[in-house]
C-alpha atoms as a PDB file:
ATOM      1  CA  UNK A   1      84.583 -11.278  48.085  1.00  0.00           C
ATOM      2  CA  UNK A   2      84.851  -7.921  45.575  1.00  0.00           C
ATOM      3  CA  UNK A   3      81.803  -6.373  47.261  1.00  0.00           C
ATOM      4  CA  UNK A   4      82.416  -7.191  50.639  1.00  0.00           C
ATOM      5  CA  UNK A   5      85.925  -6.042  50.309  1.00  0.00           C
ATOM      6  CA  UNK A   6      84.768  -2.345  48.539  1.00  0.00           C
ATOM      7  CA  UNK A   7      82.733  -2.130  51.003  1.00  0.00           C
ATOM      8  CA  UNK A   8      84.754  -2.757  54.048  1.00  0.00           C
ATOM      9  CA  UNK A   9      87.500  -0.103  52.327  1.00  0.00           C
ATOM     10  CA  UNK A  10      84.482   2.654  52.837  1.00  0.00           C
ATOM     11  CA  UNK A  11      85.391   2.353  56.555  1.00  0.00           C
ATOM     12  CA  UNK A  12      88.149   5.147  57.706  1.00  0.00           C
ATOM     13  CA  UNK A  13      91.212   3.208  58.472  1.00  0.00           C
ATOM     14  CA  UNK A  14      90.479   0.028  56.913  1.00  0.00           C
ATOM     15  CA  UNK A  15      93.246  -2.433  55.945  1.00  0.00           C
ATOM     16  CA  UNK A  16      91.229  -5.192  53.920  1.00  0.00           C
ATOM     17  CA  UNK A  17      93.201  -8.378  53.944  1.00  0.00           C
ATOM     18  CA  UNK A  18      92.277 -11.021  51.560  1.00  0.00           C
ATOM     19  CA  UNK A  19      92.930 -14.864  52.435  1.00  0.00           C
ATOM     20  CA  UNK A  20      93.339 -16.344  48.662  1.00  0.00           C
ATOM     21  CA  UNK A  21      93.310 -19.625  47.164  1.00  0.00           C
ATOM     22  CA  UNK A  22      95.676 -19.638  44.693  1.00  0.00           C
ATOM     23  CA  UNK A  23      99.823 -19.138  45.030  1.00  0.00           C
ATOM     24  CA  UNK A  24     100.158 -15.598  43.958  1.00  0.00           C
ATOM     25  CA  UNK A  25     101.819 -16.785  40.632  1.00  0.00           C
ATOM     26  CA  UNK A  26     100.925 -15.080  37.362  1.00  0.00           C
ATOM     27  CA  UNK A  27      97.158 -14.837  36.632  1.00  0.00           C
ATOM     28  CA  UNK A  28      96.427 -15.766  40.660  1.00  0.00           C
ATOM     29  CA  UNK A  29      97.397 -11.931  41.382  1.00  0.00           C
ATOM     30  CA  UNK A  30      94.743 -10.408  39.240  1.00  0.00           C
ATOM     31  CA  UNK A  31      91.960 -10.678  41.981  1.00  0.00           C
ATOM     32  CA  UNK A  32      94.080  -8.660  44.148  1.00  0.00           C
ATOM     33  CA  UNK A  33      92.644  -5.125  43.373  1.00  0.00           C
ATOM     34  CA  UNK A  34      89.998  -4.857  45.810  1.00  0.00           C
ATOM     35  CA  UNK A  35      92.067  -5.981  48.962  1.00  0.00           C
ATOM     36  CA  UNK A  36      94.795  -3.976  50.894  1.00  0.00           C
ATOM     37  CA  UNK A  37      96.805  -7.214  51.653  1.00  0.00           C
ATOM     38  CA  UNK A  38      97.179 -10.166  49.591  1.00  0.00           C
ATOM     39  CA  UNK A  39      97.091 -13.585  51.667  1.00  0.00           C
ATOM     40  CA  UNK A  40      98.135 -16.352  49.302  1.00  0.00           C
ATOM     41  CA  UNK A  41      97.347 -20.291  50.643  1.00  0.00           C
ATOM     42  CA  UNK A  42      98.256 -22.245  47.404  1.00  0.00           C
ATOM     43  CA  UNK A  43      95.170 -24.252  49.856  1.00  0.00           C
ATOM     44  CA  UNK A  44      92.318 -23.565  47.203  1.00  0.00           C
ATOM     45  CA  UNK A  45      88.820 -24.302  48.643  1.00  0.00           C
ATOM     46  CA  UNK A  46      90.549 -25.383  52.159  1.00  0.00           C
ATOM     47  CA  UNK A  47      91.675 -21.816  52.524  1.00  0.00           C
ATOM     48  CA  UNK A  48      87.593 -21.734  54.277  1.00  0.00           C
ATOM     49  CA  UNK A  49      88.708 -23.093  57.018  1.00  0.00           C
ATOM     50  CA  UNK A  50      91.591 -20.520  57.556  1.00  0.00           C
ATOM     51  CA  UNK A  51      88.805 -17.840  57.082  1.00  0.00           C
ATOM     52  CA  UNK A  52      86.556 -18.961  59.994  1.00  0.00           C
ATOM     53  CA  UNK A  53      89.505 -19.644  62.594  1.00  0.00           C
ATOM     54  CA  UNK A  54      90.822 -16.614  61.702  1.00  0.00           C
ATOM     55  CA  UNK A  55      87.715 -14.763  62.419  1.00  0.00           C
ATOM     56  CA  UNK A  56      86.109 -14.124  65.399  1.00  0.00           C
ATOM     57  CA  UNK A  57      82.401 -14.115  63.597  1.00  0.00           C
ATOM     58  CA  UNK A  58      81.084 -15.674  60.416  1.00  0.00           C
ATOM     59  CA  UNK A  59      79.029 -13.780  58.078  1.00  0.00           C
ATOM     60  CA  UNK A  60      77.672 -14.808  54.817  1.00  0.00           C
ATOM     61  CA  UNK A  61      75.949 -12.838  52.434  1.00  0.00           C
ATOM     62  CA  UNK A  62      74.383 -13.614  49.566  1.00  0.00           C
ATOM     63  CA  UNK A  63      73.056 -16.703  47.963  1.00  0.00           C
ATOM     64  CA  UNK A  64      76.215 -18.555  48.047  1.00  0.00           C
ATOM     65  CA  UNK A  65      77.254 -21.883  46.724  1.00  0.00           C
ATOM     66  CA  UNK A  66      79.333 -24.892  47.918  1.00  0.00           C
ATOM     67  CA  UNK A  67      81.949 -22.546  49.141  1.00  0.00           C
ATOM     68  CA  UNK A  68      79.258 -20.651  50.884  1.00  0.00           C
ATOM     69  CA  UNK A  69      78.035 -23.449  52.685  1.00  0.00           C
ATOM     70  CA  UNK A  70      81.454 -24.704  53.288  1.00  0.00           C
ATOM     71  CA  UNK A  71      82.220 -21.609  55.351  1.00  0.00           C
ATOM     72  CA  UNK A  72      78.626 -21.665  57.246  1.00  0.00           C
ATOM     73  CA  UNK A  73      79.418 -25.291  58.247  1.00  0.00           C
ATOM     74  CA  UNK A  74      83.186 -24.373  58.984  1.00  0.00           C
ATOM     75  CA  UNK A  75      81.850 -21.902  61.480  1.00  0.00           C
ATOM     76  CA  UNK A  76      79.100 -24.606  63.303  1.00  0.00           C
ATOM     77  CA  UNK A  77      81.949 -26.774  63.912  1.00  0.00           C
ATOM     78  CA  UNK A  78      84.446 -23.989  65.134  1.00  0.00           C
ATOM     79  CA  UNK A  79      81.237 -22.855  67.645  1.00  0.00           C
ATOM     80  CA  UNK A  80      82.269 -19.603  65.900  1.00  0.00           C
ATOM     81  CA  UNK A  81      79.103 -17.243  65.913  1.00  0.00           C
ATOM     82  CA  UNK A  82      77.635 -17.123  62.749  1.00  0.00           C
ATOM     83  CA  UNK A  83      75.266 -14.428  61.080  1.00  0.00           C
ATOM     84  CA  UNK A  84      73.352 -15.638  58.011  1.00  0.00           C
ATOM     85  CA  UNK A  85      72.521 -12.094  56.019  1.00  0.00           C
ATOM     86  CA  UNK A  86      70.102 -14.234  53.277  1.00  0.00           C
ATOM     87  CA  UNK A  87      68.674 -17.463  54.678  1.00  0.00           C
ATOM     88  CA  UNK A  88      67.879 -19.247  51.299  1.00  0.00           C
ATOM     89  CA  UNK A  89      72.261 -19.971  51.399  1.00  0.00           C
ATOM     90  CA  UNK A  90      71.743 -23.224  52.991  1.00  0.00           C
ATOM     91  CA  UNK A  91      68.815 -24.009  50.748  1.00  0.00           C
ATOM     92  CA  UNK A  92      70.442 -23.327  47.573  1.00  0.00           C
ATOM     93  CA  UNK A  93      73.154 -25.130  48.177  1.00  0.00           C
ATOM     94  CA  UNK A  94      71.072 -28.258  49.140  1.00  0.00           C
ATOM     95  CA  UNK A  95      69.029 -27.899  46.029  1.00  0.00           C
ATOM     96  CA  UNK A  96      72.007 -27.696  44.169  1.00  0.00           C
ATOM     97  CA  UNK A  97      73.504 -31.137  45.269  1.00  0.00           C
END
């Protein structure tokens, strides 16, 4: 989320909002630096599904993990278009289980 968030600050007239897991308490806020606007869920990993509904297009990067894949499937079952930037995201997570 750091690097997607620098880089979506490189655009003129960005405003970068982050959708967080955590309640903004104490250490939750430290993640905060890279994003214009905090969104704290208190939902941890369920906060996925607030980032694909909220979206109008999915795109993972990256070789991901369970969260990754959580997203990717979010998106299928939303029928939210979805843009896969490194294929092997799906197959890592597989392997992984």
């Amino acid at each position: 989320m750091a690097a997607a968030s620098r880089g979506a600050a490189r655009v003129e007239g960005h405003l970068v909002v982050g959708v967080l897991p955590d309640e903004g308490s104490g250490d939750d806020r430290q993640g905060t630096a890279e994003v214009d606007q905090a969104l704290f869920t208190g939902m941890g990993k369920a906060r996925n599904v607030i980032n694909v509904l909220s979206a109008d297009v999915e795109v993972v990067c990256g070789g991901g993990g369970p969260g990754t894949a959580s997203e990717a499937a979010h998106a299928l079952n939303a029928r939210r278009p979805l843009i896969l930037l490194t294929v092997p995201v799906v197959g890592g997570f597989v392997r992984w289980l």
